[in-house]
C-alpha atoms as a PDB file:
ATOM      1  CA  UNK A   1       5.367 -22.967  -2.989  1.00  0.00           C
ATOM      2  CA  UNK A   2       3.529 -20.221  -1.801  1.00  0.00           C
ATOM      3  CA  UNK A   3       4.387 -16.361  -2.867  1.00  0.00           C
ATOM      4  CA  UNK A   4       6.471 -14.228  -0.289  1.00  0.00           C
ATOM      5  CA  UNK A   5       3.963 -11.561   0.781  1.00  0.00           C
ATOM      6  CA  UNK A   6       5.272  -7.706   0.818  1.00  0.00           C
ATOM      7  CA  UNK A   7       3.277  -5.779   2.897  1.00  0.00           C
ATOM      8  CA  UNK A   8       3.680  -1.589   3.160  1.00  0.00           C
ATOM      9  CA  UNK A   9       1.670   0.312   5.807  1.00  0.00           C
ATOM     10  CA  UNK A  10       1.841   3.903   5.736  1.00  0.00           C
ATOM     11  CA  UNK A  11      -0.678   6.248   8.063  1.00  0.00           C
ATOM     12  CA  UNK A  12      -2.297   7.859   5.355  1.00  0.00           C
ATOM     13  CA  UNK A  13      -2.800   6.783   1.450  1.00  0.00           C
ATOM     14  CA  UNK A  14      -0.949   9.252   0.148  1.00  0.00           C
ATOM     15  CA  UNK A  15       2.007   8.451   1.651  1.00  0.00           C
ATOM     16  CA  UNK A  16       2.301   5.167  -1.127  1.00  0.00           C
ATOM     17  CA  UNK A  17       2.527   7.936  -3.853  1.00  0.00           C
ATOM     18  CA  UNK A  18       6.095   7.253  -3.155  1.00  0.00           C
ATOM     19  CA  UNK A  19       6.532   4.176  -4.369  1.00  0.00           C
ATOM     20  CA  UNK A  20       4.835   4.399  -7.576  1.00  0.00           C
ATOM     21  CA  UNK A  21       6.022   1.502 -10.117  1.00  0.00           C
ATOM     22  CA  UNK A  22       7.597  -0.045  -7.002  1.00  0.00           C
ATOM     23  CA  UNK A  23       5.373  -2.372  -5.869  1.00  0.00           C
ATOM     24  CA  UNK A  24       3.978  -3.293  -9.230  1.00  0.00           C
ATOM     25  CA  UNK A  25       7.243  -4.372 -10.400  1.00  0.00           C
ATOM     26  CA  UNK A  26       7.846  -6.556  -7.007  1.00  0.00           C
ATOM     27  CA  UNK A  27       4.255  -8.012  -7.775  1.00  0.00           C
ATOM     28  CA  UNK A  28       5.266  -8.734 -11.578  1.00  0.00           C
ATOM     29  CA  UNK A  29       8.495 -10.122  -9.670  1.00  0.00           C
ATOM     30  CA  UNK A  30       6.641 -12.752  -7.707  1.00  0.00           C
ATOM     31  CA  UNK A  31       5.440 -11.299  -4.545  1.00  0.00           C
ATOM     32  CA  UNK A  32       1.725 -10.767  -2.564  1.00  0.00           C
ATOM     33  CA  UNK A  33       1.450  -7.283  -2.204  1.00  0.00           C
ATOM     34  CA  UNK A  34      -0.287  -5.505  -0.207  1.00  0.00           C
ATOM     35  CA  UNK A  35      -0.691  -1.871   1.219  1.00  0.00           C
ATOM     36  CA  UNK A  36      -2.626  -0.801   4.328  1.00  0.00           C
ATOM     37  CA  UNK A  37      -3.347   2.650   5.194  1.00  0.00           C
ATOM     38  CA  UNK A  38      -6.336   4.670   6.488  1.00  0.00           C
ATOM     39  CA  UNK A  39      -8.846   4.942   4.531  1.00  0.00           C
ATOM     40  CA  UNK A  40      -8.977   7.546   1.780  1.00  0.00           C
ATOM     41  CA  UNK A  41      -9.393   7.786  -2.061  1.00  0.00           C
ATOM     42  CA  UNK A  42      -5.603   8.122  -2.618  1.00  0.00           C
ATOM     43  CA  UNK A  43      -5.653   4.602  -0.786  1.00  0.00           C
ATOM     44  CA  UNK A  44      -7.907   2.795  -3.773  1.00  0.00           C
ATOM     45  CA  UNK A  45      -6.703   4.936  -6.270  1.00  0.00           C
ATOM     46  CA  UNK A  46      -3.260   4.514  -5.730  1.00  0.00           C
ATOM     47  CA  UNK A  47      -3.789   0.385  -5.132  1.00  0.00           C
ATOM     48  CA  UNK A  48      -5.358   0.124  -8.342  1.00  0.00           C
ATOM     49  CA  UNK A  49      -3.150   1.921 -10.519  1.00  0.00           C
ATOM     50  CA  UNK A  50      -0.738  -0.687  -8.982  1.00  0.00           C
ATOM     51  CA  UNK A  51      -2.630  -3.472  -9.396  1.00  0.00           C
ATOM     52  CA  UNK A  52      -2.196  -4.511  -5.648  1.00  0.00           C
ATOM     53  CA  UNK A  53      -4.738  -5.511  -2.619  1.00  0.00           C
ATOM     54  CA  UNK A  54      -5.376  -3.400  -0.486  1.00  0.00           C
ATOM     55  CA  UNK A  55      -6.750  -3.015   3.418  1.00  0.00           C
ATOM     56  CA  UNK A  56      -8.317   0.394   4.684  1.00  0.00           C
ATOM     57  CA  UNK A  57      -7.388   0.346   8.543  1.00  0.00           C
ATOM     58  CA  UNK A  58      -8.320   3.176  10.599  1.00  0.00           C
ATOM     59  CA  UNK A  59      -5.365   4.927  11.970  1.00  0.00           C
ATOM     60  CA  UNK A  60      -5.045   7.724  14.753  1.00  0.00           C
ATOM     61  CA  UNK A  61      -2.167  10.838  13.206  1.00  0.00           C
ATOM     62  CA  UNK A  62      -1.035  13.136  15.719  1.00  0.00           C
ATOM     63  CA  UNK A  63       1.844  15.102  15.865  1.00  0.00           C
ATOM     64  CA  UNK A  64       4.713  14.449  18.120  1.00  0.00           C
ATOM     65  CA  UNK A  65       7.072  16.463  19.979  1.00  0.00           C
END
């Protein structure tokens, strides 16, 4: 049977800071995870730390109104 996969997107890397010791313990639970954001050191950084995958995707921030 194949894992569940758990994927978070967030607009910039940073943004995962947030869930620090989250998604490692849902990996050490049983689950693909993965995090997509743009790409940026806090991205990698933050993924590795983790011990999760990771996918840079380019991603257009503006502010709203």
């Amino acid at each position: 049977m194949r894992p569940l996969r758990l994927v978070h997107v967030a607009s910039v890397g940073q943004s995962l800071r947030f869930l620090t010791g989250q998604l490692r313990f849902m990996q050490q639970q049983g689950f693909e995870v993965t995090a997509v954001s743009s790409p940026d050191d806090h991205l990698q950084t933050f993924c590795k730390s983790e011990g999760i995958h990771f996918h840079p995707v380019a991603m257009k921030r503006a502010i709203t109104q």
